[in-house]
PDB file of N, CA and C in Angstrom:
ATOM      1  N   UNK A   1     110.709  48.660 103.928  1.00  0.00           N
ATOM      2  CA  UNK A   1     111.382  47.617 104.677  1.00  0.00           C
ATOM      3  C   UNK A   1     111.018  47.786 106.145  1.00  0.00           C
ATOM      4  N   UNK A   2     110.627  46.492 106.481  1.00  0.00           N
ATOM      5  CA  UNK A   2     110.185  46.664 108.065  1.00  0.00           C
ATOM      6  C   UNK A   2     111.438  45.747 109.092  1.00  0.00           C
ATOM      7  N   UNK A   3     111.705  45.957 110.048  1.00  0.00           N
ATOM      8  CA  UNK A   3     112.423  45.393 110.823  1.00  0.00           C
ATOM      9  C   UNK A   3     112.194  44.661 112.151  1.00  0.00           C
ATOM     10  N   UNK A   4     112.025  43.701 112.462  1.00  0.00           N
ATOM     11  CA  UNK A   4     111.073  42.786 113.477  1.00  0.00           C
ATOM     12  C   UNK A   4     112.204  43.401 114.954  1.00  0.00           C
ATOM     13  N   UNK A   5     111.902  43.548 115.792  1.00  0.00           N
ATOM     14  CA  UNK A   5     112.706  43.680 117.252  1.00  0.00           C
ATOM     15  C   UNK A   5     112.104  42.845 117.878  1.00  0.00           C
ATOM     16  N   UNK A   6     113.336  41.646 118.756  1.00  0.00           N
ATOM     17  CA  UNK A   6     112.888  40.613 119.298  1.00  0.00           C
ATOM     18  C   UNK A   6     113.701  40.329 120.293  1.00  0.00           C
ATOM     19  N   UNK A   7     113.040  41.962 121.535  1.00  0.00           N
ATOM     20  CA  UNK A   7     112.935  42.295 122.612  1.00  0.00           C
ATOM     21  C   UNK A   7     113.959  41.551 123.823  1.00  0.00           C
ATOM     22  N   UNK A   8     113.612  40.157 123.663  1.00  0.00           N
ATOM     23  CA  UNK A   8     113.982  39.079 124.835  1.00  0.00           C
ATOM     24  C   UNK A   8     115.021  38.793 124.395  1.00  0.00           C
ATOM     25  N   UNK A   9     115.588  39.156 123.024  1.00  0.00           N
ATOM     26  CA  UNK A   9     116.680  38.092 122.777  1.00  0.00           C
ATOM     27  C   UNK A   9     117.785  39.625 122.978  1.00  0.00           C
ATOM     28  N   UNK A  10     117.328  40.643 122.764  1.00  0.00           N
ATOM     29  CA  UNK A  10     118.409  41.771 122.657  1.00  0.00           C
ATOM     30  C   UNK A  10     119.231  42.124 124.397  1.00  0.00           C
ATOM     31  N   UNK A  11     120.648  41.841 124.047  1.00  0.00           N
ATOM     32  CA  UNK A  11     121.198  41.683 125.122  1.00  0.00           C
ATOM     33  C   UNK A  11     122.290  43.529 125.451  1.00  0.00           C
ATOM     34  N   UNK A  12     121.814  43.963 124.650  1.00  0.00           N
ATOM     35  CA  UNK A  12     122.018  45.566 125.079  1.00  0.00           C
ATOM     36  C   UNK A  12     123.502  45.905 124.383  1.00  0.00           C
ATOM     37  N   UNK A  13     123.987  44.707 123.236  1.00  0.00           N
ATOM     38  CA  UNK A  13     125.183  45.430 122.569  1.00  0.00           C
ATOM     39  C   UNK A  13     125.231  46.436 121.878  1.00  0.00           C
ATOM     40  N   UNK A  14     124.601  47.067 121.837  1.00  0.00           N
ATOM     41  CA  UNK A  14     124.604  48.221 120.175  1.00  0.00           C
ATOM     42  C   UNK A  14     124.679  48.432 119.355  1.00  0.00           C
ATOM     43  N   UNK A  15     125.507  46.844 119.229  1.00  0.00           N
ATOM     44  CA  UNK A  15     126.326  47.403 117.487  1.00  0.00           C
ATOM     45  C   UNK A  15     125.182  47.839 116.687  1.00  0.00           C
ATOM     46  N   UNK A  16     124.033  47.504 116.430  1.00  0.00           N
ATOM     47  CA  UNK A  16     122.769  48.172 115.535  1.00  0.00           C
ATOM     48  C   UNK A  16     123.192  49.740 115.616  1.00  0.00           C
ATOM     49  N   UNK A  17     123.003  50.212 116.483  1.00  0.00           N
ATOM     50  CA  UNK A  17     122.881  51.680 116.845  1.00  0.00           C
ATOM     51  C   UNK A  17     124.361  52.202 116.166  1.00  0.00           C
ATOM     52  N   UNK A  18     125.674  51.345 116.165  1.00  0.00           N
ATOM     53  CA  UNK A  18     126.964  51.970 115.936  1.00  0.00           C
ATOM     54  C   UNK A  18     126.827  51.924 114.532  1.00  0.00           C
ATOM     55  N   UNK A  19     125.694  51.104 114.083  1.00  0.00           N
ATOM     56  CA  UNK A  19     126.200  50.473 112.311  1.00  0.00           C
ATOM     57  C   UNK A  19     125.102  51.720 111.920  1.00  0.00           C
ATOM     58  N   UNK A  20     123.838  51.993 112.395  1.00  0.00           N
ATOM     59  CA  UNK A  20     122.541  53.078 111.842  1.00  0.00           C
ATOM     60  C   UNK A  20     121.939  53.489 113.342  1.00  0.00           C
ATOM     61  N   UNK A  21     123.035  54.631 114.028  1.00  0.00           N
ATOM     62  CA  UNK A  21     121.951  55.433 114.747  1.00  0.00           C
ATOM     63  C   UNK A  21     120.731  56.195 114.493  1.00  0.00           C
ATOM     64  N   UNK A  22     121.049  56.653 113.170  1.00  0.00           N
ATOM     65  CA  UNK A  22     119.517  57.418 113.007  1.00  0.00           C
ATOM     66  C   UNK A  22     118.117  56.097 112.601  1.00  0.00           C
ATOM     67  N   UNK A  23     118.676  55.204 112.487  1.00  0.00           N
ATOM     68  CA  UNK A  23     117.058  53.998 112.456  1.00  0.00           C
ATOM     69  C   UNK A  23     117.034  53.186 113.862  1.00  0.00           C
ATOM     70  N   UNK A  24     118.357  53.261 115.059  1.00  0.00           N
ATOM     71  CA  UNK A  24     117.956  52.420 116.034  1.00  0.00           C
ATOM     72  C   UNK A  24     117.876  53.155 117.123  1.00  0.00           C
ATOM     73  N   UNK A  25     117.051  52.984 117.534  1.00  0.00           N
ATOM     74  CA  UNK A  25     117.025  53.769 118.902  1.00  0.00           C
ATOM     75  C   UNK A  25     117.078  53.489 120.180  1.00  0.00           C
ATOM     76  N   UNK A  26     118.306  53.347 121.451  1.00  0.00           N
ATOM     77  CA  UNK A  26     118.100  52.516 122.368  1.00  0.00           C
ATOM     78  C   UNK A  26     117.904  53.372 123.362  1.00  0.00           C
ATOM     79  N   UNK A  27     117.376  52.659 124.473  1.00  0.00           N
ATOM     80  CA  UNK A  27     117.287  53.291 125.778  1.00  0.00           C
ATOM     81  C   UNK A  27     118.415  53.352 126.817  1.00  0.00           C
ATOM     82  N   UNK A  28     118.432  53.649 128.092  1.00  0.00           N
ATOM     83  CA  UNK A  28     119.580  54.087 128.498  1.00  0.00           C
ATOM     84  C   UNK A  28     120.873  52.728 129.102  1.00  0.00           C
ATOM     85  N   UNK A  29     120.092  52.030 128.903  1.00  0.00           N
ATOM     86  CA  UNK A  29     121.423  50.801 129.657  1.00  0.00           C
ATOM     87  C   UNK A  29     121.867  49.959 128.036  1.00  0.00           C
ATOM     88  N   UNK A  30     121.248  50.981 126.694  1.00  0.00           N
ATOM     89  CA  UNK A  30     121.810  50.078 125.521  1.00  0.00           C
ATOM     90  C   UNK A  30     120.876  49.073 125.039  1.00  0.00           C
ATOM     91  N   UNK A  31     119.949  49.044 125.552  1.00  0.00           N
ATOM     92  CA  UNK A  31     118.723  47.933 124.563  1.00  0.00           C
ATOM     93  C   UNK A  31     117.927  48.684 123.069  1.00  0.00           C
ATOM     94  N   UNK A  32     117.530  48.106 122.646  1.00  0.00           N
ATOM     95  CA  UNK A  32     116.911  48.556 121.251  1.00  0.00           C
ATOM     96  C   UNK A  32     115.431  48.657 122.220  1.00  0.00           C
ATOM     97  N   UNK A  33     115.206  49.876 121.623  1.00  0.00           N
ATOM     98  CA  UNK A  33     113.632  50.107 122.119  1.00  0.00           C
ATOM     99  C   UNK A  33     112.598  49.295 121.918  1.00  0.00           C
ATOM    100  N   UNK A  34     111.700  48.699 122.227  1.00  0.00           N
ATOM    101  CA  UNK A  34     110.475  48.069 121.825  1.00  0.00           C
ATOM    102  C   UNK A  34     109.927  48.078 120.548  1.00  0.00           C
ATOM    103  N   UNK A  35     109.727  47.564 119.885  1.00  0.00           N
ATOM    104  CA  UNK A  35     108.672  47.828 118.571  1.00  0.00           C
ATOM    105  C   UNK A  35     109.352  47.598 117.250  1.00  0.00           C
ATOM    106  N   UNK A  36     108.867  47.242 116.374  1.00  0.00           N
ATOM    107  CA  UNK A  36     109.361  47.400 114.935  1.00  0.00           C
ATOM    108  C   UNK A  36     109.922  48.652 114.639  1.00  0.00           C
ATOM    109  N   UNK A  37     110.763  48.363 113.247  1.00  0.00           N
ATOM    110  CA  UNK A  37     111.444  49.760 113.257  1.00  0.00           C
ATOM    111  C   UNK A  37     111.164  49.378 111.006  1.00  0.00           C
ATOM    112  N   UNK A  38     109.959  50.455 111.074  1.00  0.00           N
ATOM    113  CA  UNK A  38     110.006  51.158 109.695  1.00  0.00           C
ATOM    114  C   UNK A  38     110.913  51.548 109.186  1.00  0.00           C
ATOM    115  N   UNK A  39     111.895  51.070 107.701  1.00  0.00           N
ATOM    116  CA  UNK A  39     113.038  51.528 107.650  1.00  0.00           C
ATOM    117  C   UNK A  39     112.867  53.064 106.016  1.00  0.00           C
ATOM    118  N   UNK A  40     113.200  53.604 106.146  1.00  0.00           N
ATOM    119  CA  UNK A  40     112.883  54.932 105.201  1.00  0.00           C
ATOM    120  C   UNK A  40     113.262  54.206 104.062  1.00  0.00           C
ATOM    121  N   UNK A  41     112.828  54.133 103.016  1.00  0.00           N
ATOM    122  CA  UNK A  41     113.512  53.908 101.747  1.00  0.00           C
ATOM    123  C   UNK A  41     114.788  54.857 101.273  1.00  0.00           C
ATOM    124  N   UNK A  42     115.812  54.083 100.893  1.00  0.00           N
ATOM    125  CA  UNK A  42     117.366  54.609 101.275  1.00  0.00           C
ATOM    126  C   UNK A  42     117.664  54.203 102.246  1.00  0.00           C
ATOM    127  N   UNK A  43     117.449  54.528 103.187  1.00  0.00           N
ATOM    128  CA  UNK A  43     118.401  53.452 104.422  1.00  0.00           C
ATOM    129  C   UNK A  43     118.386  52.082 104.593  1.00  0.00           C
ATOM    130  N   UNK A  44     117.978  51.467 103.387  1.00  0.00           N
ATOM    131  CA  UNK A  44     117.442  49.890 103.451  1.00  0.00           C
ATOM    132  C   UNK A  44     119.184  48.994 103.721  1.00  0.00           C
ATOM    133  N   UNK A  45     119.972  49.676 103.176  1.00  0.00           N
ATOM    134  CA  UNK A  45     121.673  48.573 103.271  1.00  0.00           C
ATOM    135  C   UNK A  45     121.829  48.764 104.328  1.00  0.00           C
ATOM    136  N   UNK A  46     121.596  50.421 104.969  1.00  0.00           N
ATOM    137  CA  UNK A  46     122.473  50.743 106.474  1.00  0.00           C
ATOM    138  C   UNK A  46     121.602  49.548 107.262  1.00  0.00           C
ATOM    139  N   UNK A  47     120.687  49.434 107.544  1.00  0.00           N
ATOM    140  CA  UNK A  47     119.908  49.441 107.954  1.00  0.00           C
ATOM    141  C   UNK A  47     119.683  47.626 108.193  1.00  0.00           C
ATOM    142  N   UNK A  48     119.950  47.044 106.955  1.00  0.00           N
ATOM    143  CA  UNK A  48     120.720  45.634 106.978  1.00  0.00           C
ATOM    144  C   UNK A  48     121.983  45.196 107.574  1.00  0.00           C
ATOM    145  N   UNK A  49     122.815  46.420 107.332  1.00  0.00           N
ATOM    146  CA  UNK A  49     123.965  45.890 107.761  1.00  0.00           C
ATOM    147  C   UNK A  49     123.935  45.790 109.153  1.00  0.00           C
ATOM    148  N   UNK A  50     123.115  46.369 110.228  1.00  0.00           N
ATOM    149  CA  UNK A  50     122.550  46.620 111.448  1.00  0.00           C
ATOM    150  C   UNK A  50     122.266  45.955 111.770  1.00  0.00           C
ATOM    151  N   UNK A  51     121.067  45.145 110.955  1.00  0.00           N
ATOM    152  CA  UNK A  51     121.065  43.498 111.857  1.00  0.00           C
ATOM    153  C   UNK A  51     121.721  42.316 111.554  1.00  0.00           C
ATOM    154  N   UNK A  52     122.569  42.449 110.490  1.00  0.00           N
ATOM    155  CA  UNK A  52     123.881  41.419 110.506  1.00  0.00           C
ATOM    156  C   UNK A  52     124.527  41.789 111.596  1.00  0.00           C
ATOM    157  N   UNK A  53     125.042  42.737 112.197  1.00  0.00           N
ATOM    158  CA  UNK A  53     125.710  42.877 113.354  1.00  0.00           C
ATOM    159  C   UNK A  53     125.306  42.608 114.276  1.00  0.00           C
ATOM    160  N   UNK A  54     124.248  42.250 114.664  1.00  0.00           N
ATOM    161  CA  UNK A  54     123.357  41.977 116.261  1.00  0.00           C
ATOM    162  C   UNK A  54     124.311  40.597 116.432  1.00  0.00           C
ATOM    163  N   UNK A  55     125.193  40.548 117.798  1.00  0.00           N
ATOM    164  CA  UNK A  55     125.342  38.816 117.317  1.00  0.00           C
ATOM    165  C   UNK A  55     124.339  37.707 118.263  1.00  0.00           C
ATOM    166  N   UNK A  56     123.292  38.671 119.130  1.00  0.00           N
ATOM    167  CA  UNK A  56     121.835  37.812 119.055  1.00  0.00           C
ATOM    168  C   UNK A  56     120.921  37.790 118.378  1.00  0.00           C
ATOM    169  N   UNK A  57     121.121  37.968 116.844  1.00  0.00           N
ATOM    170  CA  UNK A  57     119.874  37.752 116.512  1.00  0.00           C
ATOM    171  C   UNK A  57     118.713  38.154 116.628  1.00  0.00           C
ATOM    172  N   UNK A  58     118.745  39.647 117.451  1.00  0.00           N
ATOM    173  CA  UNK A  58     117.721  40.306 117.962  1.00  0.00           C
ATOM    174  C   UNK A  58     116.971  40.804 117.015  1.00  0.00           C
ATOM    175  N   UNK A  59     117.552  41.321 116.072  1.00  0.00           N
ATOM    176  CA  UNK A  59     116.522  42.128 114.464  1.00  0.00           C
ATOM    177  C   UNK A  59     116.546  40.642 113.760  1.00  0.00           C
ATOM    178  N   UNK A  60     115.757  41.255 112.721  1.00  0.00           N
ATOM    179  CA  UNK A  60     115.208  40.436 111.667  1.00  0.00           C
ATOM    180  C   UNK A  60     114.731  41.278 110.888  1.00  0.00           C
ATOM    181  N   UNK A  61     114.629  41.684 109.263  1.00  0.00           N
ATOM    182  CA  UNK A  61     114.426  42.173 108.315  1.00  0.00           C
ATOM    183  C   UNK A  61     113.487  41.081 107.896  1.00  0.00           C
ATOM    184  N   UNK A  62     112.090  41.928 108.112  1.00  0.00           N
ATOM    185  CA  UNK A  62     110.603  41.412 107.714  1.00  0.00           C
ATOM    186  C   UNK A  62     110.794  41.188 106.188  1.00  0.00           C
ATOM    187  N   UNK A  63     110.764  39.843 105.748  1.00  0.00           N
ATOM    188  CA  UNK A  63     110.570  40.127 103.972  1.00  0.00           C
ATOM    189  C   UNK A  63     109.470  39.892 103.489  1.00  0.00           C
ATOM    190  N   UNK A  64     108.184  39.496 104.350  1.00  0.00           N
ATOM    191  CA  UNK A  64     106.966  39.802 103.827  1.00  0.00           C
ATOM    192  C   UNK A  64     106.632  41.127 103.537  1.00  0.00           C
ATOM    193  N   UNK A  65     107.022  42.011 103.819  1.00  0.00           N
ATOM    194  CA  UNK A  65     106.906  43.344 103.579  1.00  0.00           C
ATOM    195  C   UNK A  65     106.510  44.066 102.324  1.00  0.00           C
ATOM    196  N   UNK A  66     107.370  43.694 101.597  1.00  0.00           N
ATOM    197  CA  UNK A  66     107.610  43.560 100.159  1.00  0.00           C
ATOM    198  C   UNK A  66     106.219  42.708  99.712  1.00  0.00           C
ATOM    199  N   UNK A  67     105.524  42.028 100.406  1.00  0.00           N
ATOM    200  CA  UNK A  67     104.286  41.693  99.326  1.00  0.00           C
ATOM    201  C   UNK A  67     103.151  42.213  99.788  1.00  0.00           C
ATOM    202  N   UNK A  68     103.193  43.374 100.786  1.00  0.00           N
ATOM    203  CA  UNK A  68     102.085  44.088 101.351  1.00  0.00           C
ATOM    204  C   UNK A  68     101.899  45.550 100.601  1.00  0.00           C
ATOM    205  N   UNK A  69     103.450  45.525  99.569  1.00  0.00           N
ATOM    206  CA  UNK A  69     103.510  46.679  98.558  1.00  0.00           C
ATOM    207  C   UNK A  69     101.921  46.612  97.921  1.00  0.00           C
ATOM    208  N   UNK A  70     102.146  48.091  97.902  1.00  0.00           N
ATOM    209  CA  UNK A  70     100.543  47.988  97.253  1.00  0.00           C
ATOM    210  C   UNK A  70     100.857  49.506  95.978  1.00  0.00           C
ATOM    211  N   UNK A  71     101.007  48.890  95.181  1.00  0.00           N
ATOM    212  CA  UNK A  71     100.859  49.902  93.934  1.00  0.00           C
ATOM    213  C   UNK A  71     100.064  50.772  93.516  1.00  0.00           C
ATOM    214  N   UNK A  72      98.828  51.042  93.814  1.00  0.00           N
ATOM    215  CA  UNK A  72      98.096  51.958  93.927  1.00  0.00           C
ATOM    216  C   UNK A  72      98.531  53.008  94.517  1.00  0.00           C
ATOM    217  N   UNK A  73      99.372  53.200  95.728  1.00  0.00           N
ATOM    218  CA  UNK A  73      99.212  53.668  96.887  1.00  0.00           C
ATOM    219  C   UNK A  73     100.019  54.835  96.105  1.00  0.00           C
ATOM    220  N   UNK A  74     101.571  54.416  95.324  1.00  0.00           N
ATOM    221  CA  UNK A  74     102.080  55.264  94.181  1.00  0.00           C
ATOM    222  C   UNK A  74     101.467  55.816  93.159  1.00  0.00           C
ATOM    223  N   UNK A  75     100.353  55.604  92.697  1.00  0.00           N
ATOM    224  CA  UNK A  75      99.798  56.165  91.291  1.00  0.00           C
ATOM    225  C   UNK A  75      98.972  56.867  91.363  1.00  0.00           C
ATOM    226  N   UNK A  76      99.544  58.281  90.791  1.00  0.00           N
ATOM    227  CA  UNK A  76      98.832  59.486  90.760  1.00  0.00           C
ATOM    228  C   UNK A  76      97.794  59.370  90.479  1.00  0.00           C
ATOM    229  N   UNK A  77      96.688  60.644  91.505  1.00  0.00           N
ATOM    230  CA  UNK A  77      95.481  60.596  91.121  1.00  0.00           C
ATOM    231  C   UNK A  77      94.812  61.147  90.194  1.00  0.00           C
ATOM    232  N   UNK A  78      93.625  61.273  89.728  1.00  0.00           N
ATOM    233  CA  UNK A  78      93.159  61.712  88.388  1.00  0.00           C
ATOM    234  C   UNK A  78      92.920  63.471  89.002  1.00  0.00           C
ATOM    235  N   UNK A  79      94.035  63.873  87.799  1.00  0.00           N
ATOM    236  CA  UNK A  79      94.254  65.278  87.522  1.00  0.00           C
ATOM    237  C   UNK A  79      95.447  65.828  88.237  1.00  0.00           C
ATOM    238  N   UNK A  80      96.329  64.881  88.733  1.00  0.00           N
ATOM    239  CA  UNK A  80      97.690  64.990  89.343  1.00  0.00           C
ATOM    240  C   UNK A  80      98.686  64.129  87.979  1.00  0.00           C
ATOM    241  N   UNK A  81      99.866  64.814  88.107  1.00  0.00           N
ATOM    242  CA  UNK A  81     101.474  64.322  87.395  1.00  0.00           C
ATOM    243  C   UNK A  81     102.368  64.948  87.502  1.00  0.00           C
TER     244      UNK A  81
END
């Protein structure tokens, strides 16, 4: 799960950071840092519920993501199990 940050619109509330500090990371006056935020597999709900709370709209949960899965990338190689 990838998470879009959209910089201009983030007005420095936190709630992201109060709902999943360990996936948001802000700088010191309270903004979400620059950049997409890779979310670990398992933290995918916290991690939602984080940008339901923005009430600008600043995150976005990338759902193309999910079709850049690439199945190979999981399947053991020959002489591994």
């Amino acid at each position: 799960m990838r998470i879009i940050v959209h910089n201009a619109k983030c007005q420095g509330h936190a709630r992201c950071s109060a709902q999943a500090p360990s996936i948001f990371t802000l700088d010191d006056e309270g903004y979400v840092l620059p950049g997409d935020i890779n979310v670990a597999q398992g933290d995918e709900l916290l991690a939602s519920r984080a940008v339901r709370s923005c009430p600008e709209r600043a995150l976005e949960v990338d759902s193309s993501s999910a079709a850049r899965f690439d199945p190979a990338a999981i399947q053991p190689k020959a002489g591994e199990a």
